[in-house]
Protein backbone atom coordinates (compact mmCIF):
# COMPACT_ATOMS: atom_id res chain seq x y z
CA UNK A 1 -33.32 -4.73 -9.98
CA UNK A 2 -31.99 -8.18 -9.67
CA UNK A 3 -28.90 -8.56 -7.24
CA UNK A 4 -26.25 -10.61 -7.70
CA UNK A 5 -26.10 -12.42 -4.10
CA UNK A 6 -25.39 -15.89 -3.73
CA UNK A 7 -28.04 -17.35 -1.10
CA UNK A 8 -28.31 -20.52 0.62
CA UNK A 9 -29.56 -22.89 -2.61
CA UNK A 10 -27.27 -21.40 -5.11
CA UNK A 11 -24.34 -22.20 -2.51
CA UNK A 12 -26.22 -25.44 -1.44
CA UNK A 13 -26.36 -26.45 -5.44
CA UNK A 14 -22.24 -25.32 -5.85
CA UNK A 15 -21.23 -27.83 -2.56
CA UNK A 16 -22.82 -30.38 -4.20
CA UNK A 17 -21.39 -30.26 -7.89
CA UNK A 18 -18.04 -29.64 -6.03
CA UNK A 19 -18.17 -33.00 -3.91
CA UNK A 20 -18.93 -34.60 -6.98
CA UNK A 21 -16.20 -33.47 -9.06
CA UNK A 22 -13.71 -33.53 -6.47
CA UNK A 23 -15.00 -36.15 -3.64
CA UNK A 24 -15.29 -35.89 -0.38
CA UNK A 25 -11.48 -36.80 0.67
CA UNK A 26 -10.03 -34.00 -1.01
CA UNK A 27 -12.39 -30.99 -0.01
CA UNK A 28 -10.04 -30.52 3.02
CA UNK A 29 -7.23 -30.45 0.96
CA UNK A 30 -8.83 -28.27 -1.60
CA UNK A 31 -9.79 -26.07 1.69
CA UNK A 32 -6.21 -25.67 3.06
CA UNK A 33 -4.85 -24.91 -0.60
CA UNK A 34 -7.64 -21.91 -0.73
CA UNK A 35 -7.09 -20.86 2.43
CA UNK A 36 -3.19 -20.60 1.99
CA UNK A 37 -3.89 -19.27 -1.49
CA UNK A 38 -5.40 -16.15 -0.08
CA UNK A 39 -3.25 -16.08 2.83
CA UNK A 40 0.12 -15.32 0.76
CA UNK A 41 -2.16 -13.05 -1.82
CA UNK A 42 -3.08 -10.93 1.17
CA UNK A 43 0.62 -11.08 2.49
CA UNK A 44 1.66 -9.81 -1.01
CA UNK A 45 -0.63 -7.18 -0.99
CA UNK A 46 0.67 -6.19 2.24
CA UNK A 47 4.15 -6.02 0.98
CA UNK A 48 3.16 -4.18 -1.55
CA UNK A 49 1.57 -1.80 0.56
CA UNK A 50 4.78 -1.29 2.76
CA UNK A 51 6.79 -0.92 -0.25
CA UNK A 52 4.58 1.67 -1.57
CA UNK A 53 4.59 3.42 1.86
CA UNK A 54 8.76 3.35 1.91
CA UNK A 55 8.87 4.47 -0.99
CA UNK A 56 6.85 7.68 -0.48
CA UNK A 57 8.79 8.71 2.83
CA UNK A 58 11.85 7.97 0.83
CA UNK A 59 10.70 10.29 -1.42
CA UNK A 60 9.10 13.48 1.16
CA UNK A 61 12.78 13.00 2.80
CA UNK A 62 14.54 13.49 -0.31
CA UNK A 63 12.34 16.62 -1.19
CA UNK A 64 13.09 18.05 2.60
CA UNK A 65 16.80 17.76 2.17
CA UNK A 66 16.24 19.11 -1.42
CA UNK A 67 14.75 22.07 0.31
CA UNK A 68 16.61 22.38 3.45
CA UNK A 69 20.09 22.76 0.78
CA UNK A 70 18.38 25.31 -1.00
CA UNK A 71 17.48 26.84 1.76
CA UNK A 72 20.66 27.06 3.47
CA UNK A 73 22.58 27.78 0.02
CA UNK A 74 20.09 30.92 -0.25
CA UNK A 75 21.24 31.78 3.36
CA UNK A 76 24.86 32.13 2.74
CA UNK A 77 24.24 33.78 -0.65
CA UNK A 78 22.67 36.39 1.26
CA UNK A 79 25.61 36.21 4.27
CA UNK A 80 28.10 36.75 1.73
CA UNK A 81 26.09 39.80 0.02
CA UNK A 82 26.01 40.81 3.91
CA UNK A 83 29.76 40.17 4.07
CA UNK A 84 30.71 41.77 1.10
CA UNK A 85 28.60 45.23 1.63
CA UNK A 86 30.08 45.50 4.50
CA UNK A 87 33.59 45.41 3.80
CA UNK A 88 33.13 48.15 1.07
């Protein structure tokens, strides 16, 4: 099967039809565009990622205070069925 790899005449071929479209002056600033391009996609990806994460422990803490109430609400139910027995 034939893979999909770029090797070193395909990129060789791609440099040059990219200094002739663009010249050589603005390559660096096409560079620094790219680079800070993928810097702030990887930054929002990372945010995204924390917000995901935040969310989630958000969410387990709600469902242990869910369960500690219940818990301690089926606790006193049976105290005061205790309680109440015992008074009789």
């Amino acid at each position: 099967m034939y893979e999909m790899a770029l090797g070193y005449q395909e990129l060789l071929i791609i440099l040059v039809i990219v200094m002739v479209l663009f010249g050589g002056s603005r390559l660096p600033q096409l560079a620094k565009a790219l680079g800070q391009s993928k810097r702030a996609f990887k930054d929002g990806q990372d945010e995204a990622e924390e917000e995901e994460r935040r969310y989630l422990e958000e969410r387990r803490q709600a469902r242990l205070r869910a369960a500690d109430v219940a818990s301690s609400t089926d606790e006193s139910v049976g105290a005061d069925k205790y309680t109440a027995d015992k008074t009789r």
